[in-house]
Protein backbone atom coordinates (compact mmCIF):
# COMPACT_ATOMS: atom_id res chain seq x y z
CA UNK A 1 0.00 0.00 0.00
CA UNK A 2 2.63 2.42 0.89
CA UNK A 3 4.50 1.35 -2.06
CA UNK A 4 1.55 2.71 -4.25
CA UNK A 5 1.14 5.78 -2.42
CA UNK A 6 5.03 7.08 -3.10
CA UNK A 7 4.18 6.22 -6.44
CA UNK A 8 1.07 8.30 -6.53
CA UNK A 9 2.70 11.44 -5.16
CA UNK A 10 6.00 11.19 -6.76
CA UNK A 11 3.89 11.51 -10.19
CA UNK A 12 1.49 13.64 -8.65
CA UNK A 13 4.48 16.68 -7.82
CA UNK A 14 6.14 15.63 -10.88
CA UNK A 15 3.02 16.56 -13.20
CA UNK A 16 2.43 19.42 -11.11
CA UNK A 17 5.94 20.85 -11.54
CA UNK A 18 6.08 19.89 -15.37
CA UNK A 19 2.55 21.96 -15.85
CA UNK A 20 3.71 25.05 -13.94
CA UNK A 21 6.93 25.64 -15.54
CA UNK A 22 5.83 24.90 -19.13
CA UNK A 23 3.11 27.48 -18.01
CA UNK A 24 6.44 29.87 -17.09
CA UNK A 25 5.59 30.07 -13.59
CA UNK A 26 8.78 31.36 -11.71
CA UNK A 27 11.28 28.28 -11.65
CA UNK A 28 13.07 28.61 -8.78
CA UNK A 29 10.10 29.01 -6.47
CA UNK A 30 8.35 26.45 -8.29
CA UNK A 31 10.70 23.59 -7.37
CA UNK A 32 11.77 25.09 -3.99
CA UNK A 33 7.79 25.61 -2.86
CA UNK A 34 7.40 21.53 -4.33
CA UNK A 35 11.02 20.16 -2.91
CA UNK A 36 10.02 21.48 0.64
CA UNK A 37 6.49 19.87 0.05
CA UNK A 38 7.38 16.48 -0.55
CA UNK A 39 10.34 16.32 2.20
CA UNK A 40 7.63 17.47 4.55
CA UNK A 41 4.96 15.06 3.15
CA UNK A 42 7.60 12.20 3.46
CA UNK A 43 7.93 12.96 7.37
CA UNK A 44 4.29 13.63 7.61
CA UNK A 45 3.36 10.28 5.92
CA UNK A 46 6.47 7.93 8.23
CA UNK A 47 7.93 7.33 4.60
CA UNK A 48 11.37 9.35 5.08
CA UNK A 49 12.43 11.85 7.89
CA UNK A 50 13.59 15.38 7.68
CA UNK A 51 17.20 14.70 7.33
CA UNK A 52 19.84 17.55 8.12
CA UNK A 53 23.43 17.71 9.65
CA UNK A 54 22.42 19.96 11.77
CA UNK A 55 19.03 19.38 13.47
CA UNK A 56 17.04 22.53 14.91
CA UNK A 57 15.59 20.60 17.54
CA UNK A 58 11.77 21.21 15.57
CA UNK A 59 11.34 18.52 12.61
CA UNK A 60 9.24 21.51 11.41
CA UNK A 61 12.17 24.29 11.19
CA UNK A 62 14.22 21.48 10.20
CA UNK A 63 12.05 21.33 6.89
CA UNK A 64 13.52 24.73 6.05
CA UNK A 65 16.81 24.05 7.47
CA UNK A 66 17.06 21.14 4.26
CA UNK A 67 16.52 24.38 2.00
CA UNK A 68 19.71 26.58 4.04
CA UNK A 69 21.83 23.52 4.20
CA UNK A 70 21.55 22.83 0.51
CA UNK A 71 22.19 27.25 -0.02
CA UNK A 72 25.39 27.03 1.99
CA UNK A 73 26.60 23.56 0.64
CA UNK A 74 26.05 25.10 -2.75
CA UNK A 75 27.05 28.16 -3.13
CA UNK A 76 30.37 27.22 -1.46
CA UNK A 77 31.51 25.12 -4.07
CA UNK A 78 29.35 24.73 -7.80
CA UNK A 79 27.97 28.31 -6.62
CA UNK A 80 30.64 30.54 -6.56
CA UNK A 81 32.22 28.87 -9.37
CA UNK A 82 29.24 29.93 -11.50
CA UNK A 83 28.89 33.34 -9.70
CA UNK A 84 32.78 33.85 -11.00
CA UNK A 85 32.41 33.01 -14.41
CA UNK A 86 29.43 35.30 -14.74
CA UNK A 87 31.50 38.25 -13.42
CA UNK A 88 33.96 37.31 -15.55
CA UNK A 89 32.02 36.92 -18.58
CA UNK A 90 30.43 40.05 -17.49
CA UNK A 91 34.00 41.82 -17.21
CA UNK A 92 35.01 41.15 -20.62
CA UNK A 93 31.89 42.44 -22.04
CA UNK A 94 32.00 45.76 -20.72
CA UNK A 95 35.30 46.34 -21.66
CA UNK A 96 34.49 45.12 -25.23
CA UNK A 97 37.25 41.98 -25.25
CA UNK A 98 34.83 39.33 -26.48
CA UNK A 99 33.73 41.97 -29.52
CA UNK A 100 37.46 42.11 -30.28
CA UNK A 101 37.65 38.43 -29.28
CA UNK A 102 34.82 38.21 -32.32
CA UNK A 103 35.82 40.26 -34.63
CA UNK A 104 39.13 38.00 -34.62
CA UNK A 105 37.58 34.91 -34.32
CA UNK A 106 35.24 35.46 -37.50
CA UNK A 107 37.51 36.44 -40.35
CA UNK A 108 39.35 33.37 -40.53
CA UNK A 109 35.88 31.06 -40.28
CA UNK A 110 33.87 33.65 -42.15
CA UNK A 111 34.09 30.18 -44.47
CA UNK A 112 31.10 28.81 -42.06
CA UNK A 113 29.40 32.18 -42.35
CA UNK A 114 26.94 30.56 -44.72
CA UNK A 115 26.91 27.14 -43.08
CA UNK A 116 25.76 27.93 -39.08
CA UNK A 117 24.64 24.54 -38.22
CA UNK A 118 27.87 23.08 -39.63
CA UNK A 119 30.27 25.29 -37.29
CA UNK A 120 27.81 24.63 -35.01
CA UNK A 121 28.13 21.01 -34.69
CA UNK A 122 32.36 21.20 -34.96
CA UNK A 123 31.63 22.60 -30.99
CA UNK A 124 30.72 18.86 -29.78
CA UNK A 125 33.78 16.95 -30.42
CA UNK A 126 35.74 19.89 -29.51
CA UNK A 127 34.12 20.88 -26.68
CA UNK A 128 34.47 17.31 -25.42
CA UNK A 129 37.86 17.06 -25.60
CA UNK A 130 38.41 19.92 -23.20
CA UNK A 131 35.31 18.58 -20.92
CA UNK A 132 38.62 16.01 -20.34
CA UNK A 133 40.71 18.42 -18.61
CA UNK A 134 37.68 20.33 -16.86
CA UNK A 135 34.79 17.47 -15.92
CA UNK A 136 32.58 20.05 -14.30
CA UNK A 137 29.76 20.12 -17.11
CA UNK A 138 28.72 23.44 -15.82
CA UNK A 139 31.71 24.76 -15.19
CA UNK A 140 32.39 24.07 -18.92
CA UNK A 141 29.70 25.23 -20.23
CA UNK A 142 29.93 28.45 -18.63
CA UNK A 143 33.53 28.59 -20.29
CA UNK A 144 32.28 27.89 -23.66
CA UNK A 145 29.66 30.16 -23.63
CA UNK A 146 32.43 33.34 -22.28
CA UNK A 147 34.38 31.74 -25.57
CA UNK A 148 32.86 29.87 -28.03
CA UNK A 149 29.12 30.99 -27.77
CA UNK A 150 29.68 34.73 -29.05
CA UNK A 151 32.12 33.48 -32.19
CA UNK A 152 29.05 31.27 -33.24
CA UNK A 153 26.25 33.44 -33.22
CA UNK A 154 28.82 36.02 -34.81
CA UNK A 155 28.41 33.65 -37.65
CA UNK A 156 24.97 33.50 -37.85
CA UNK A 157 23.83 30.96 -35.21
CA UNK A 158 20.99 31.27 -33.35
CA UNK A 159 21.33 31.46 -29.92
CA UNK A 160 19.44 28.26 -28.77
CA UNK A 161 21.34 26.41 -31.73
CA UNK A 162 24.56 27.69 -30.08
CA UNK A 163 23.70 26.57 -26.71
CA UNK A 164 22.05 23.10 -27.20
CA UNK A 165 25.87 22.07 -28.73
CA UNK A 166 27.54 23.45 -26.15
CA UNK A 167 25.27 21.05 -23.51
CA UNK A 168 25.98 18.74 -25.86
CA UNK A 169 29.73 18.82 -25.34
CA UNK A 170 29.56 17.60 -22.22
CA UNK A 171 27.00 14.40 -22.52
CA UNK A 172 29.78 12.24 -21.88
CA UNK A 173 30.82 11.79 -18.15
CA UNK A 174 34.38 10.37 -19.46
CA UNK A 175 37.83 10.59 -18.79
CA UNK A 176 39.53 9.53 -15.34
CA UNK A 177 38.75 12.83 -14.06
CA UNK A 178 34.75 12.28 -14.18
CA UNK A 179 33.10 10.80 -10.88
CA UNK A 180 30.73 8.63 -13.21
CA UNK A 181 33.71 6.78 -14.81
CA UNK A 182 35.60 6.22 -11.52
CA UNK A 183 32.66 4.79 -9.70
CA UNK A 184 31.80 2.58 -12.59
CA UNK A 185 35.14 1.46 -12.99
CA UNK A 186 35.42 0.97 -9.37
CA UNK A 187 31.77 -0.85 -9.56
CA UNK A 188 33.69 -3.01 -12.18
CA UNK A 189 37.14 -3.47 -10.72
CA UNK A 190 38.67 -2.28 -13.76
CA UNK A 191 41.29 0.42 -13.89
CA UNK A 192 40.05 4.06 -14.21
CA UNK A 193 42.10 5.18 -17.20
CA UNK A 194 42.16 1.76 -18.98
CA UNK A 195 37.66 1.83 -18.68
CA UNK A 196 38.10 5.00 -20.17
CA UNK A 197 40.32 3.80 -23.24
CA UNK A 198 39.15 0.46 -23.66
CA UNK A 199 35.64 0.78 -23.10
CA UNK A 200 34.29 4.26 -23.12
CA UNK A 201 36.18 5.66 -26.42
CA UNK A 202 34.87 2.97 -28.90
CA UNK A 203 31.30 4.03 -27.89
CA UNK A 204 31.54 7.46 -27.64
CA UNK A 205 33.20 8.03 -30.90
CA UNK A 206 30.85 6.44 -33.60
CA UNK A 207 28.23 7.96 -30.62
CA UNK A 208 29.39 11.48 -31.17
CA UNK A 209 29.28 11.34 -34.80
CA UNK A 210 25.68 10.26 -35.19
CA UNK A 211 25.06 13.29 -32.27
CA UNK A 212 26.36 15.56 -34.34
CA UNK A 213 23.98 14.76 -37.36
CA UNK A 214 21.01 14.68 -35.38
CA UNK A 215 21.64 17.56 -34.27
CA UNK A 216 22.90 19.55 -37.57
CA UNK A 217 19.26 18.31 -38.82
CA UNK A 218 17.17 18.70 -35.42
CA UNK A 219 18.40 22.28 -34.81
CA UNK A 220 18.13 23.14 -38.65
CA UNK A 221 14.45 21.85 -38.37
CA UNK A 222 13.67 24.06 -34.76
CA UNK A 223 15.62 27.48 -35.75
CA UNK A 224 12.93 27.26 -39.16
CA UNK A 225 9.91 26.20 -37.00
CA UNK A 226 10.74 29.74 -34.64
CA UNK A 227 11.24 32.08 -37.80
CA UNK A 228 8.20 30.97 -39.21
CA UNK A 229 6.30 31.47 -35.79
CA UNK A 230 8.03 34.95 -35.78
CA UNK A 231 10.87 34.37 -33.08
CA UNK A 232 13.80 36.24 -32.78
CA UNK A 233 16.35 33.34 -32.62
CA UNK A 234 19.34 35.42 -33.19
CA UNK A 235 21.53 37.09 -30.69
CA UNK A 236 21.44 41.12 -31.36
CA UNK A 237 24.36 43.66 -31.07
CA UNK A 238 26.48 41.31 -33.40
CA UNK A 239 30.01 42.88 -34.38
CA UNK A 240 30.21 43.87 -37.62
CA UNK A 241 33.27 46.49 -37.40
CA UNK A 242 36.60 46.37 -35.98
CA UNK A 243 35.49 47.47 -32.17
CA UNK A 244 37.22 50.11 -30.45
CA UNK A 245 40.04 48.62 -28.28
CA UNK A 246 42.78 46.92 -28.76
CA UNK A 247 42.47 43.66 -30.32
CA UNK A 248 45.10 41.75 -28.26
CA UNK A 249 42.11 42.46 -25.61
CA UNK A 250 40.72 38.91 -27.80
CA UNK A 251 42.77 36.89 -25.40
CA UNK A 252 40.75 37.54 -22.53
CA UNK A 253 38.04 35.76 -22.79
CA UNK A 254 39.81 32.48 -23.63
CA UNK A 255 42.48 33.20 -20.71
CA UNK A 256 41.12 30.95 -18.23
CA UNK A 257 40.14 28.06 -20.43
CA UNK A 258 43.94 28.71 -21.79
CA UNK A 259 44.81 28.81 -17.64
CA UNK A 260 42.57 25.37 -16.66
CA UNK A 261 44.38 23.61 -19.75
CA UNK A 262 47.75 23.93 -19.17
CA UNK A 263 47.50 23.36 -15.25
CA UNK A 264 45.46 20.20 -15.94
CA UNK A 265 46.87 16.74 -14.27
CA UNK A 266 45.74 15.45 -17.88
CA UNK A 267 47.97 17.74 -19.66
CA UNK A 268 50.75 17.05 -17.04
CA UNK A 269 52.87 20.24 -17.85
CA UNK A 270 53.26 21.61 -14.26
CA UNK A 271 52.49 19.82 -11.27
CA UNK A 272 50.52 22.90 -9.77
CA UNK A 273 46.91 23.00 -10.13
CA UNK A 274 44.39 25.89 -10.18
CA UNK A 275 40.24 25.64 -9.93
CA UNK A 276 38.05 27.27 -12.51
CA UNK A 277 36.93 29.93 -9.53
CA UNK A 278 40.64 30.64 -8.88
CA UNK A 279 41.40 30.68 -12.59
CA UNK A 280 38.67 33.31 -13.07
CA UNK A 281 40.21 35.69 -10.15
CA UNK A 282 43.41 35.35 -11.22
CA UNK A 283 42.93 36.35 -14.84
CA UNK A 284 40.47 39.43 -13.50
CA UNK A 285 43.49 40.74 -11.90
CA UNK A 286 45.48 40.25 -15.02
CA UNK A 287 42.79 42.04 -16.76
CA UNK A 288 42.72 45.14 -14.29
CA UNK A 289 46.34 45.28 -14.62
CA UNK A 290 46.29 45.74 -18.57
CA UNK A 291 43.05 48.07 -18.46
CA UNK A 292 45.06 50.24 -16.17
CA UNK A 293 48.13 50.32 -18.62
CA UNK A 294 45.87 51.29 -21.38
CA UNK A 295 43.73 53.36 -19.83
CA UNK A 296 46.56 54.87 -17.69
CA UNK A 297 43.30 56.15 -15.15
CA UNK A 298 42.89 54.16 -11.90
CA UNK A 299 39.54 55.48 -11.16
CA UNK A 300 38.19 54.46 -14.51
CA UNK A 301 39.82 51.20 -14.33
CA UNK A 302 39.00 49.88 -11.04
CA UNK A 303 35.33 51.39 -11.97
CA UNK A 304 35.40 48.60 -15.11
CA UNK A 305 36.18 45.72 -12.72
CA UNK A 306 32.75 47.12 -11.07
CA UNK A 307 31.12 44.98 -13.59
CA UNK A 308 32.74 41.79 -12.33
CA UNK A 309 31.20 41.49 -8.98
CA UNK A 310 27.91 42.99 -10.71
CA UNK A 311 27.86 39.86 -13.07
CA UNK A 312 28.53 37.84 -9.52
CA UNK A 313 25.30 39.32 -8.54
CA UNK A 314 23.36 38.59 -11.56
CA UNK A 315 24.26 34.77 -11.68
CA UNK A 316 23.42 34.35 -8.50
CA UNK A 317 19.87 35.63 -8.86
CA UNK A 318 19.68 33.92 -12.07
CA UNK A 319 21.36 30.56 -12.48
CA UNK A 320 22.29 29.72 -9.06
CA UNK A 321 19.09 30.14 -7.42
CA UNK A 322 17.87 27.95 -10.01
CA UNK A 323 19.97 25.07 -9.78
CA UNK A 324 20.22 25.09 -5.46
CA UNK A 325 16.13 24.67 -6.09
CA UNK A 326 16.62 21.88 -8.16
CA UNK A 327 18.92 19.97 -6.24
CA UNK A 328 15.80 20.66 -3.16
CA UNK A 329 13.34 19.34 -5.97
CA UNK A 330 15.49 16.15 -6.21
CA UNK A 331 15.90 15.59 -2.35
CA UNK A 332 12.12 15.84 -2.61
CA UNK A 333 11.81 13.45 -4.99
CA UNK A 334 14.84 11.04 -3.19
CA UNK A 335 12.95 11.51 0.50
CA UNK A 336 9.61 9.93 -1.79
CA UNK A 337 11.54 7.21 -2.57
CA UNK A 338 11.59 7.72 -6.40
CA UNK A 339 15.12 6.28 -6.99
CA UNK A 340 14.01 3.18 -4.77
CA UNK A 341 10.75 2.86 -6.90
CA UNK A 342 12.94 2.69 -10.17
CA UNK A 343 15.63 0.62 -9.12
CA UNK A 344 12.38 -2.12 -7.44
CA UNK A 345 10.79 -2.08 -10.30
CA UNK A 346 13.72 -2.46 -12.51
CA UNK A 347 15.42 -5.32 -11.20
CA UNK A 348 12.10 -7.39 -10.68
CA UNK A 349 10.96 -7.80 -14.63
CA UNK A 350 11.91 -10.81 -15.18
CA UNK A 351 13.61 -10.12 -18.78
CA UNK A 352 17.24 -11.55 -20.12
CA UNK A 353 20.28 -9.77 -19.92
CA UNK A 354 19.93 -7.21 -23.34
CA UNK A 355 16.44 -6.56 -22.29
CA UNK A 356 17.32 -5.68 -18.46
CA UNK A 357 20.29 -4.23 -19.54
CA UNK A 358 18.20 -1.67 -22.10
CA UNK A 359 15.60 -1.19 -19.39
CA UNK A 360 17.97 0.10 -16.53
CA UNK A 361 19.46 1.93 -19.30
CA UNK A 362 15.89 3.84 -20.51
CA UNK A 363 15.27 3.95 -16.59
CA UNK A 364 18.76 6.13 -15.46
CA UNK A 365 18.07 8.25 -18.99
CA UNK A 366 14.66 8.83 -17.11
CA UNK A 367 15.68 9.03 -13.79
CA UNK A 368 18.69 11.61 -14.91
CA UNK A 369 16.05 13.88 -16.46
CA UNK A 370 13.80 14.26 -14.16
CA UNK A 371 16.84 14.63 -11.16
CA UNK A 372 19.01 16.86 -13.60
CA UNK A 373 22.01 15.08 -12.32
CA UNK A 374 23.80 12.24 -13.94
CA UNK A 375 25.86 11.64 -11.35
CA UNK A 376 22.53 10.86 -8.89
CA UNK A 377 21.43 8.38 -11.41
CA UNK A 378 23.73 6.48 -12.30
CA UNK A 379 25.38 6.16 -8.50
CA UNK A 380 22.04 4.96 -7.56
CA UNK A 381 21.34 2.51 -10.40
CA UNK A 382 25.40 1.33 -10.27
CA UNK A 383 25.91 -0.80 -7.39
CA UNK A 384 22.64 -3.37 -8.66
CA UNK A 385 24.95 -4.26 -12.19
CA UNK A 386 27.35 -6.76 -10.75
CA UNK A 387 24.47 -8.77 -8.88
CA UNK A 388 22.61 -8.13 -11.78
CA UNK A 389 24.82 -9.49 -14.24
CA UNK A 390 25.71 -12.90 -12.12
CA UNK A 391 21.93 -14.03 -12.37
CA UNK A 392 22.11 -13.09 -16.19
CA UNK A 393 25.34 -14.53 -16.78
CA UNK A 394 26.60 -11.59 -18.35
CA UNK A 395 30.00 -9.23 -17.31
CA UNK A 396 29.60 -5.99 -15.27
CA UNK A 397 31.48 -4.46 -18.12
CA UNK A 398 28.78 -5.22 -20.51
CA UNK A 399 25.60 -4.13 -19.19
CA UNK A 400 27.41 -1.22 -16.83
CA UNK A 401 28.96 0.83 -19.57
CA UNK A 402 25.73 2.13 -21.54
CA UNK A 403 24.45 2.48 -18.82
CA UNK A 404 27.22 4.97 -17.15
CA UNK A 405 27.41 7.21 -20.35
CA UNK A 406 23.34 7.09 -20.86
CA UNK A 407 23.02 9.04 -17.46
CA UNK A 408 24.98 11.96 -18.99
CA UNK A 409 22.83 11.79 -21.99
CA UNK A 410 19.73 12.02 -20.30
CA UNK A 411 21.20 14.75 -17.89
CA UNK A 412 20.99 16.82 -20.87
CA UNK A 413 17.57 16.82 -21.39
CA UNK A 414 16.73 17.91 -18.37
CA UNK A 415 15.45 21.88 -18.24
CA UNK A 416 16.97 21.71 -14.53
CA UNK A 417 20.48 20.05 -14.83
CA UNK A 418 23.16 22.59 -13.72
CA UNK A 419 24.67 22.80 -16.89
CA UNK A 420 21.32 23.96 -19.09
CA UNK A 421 20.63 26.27 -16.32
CA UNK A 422 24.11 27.86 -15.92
CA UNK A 423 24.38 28.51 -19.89
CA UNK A 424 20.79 29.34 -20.91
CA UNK A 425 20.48 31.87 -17.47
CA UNK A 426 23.85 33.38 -19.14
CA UNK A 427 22.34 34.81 -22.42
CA UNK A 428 18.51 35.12 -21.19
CA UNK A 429 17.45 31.75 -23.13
CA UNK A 430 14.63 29.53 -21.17
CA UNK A 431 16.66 26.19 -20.32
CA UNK A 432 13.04 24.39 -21.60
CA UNK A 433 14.39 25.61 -25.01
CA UNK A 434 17.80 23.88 -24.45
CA UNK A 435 16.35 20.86 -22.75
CA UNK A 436 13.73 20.89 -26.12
CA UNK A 437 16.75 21.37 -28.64
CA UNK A 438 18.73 18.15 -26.91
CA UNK A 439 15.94 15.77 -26.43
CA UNK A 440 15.79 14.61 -29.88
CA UNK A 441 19.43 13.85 -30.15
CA UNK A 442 19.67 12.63 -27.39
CA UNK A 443 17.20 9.65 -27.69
CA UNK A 444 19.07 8.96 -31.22
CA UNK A 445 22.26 9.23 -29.66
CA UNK A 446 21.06 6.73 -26.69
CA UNK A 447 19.76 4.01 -28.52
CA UNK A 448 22.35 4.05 -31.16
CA UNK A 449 25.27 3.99 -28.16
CA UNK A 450 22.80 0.91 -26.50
CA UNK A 451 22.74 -0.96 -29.65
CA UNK A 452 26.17 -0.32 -30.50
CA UNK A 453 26.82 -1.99 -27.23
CA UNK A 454 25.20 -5.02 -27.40
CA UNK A 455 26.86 -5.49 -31.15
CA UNK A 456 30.67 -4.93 -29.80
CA UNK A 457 30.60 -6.66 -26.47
CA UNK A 458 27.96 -9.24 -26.33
């Protein structure tokens, strides 16, 4: 009975947050107002308890206290991360360094000028080679939007075209740097960096490829759909002109990306190593330094650097909020015993090993959309493989590695992962319209990295 009563409210407060936002109710209170709900109606009904570190000594005020907790935990690490890129991306466009960073960028690809979704699609396997040396998907994506976002719609892609590649670039939750691939490899007992190589890359090649022609077609097919209902899809303001500083001001923007790759353990150049937050500090200060050489005017200087803590500001309100909210949503969801639901009901249909192995598979792709974490999914989901596996008389290896690289997949169809917040709250683009553009692709890209599976390794 109790078992069917989770179920009923878990898709009760799912439906009702899925009807308010597409009805553009306010986001952030949406899922806040329904995460605190269903932790309280979890106490309420015996079926989890308020659970904080530090316990108010009133399960009531504790309620709230799951909201602070979560605020603090945040902010002080994937918060002020974000908060520092968005000063920083807000730094270099008041002083006009990604227009000169632009007008650079564009003359030697003014080639693609013509061809937008091609250019466009050239971000993914790029993009993913860097999400090696930084496997924070927001964090990247934050990066690529300061870098590679304002070169593409310079070319004449539209700005939800330019963002749904850039979530796409970091789908994959490879590399020995990603949590995903060293729990599964630990899950499998298989060495980090040899899981990676032997049994990560010849998916997510052939993977990537058929991606990036879903989505060449899909976005192609949306950007006409939005012209003809009379959207304006395309960024305004684009340079056109040689702007009026100094073009070596270009290399600011792509500073700390330039900063994060050479200090990377995978690039193994030096043996220091910096985080993105400190990267972005460190090159504002460089920055201020060269403004005030230019400028020769420490008022007006230290005025521009204004802009940095003002862009702080403005991702906090904006993208932060949002994802701390979510992350309440999912405890929500976790204290009504969703995962547990999934993961019951998964491992008692009594299919073989391909059909269990595609079911747990559809089930994390699910369970990583609605959660907006990959990570949460798949660490969940995981541990069952092995035990799983021995009654099928299949290998870990073979029904755990679709499965690990279809929770990043369905991560990004999610209109509250971290990443489609951080980048879409950048450049005032719902994250529906993100999670919309990626869904399609996404679903291709799954069941052709499933099937592909089952060919090479069963």
């Amino acid at each position: 009975m109790m078992i069917l009563v989770e179920t009923l409210l878990c898709i009760l407060f799912i439906g009702i947050a899925a009807t308010m936002l597409f009805k553009n109710v306010n986001a952030p209170t949406v899922l806040l107002v329904l995460g605190l709900l269903m932790v309280g109606v979890s106490a309420l009904l015996g079926i989890t308890p308020v659970n904080v570190a530090n316990p108010t000594g009133s399960a009531f005020f504790d309620l709230f206290k799951t909201a602070e907790e979560r605020f603090l935990t945040s902010i002080a690490k994937l918060g002020f991360m974000i908060m520092t890129i968005g000063g920083y991306v807000s730094l270099m466009n008041r002083i006009k360094a990604t227009d000169a960073m632009v007008y650079i960028a564009t003359r030697p690809l003014s080639f693609f000028k013509g061809r937008p979704y091609l250019i466009s699609v050239i971000v993914i396997p790029l993009g993913m080679i860097i999400y090696l040396t930084i496997p924070s998907a927001s964090g990247l994506g934050l990066l690529l939007v300061s870098t590679v976002y304002p070169i593409l719609v310079g070319l004449g892609v539209s700005k939800a075209t330019a963002l749904s590649v850039i979530s796409a670039a970091t789908i994959f939750d490879m590399g020995p740097g990603s949590a995903n691939t060293l729990r599964a490899s630990e899950i499998a007992g298989v060495d980090s960096v040899g899981y990676f190589i032997g049994e990560q890359l010849p998916l997510i090649i052939p993977t990537t490829i058929v991606v990036m022609v879903a989505y060449y077609f899909c976005n192609r097919y949306f950007d006409r759909k939005d012209l003809a209902a009379g959207k304006q899809i395309y960024a305004e303001g684009n340079v056109n002109g040689r702007p009026d500083v100094p073009l070596f001001y270009a290399v600011f923007p792509i500073l700390p990306l330039f900063l994060l790759i050479i200090f990377s353990p995978y690039v193994g150049i030096f043996d220091t190593r910096i985080t993105t937050a400190l990267a972005m500090i460190i090159c504002m200060i460089v920055v201020l330094f060269c403004v005030l050489i230019m400028k020769r005017d420490v008022k007006d200087s230290f005025g521009l650097v204004k802009s940095f803590w003002d862009g702080m500001g403005s991702t906090f309100s904006s993208v932060v909020t949002l994802i701390v909210t979510a992350e309440i949503f999912a405890i929500g969801l976790t204290s009504l015993k969703f995962i547990d639901l999934l993961v019951n009901g998964t491992s008692s249909v009594g299919f073989g090993a391909i059909a269990i192995t595609a079911l747990i598979t559809l089930t994390v792709f699910f369970s990583a959309t609605m959660m907006g974490s990959g990570n949460a999914a798949f660490f969940s989901f995981g541990p069952m493989v092995p035990g799983i596996a021995q009654m099928m008389g299949a290998t870990t290896l073979q029904m755990l590695v679709p499965i690990q690289l279809c929770a990043g997949m369905g991560r990004a169809t999610s209109p509250i992962a971290a990443v489609n917040v951080a980048i879409s709250g950048s450049v005032g683009v719902s994250p529906m319209e993100v999670a919309r553009r990626n869904m399609i692709p996404m679903i291709i890209g799954a069941i052709f990295l499933t099937v592909t599976s089952f060919i090479m390794n069963w």
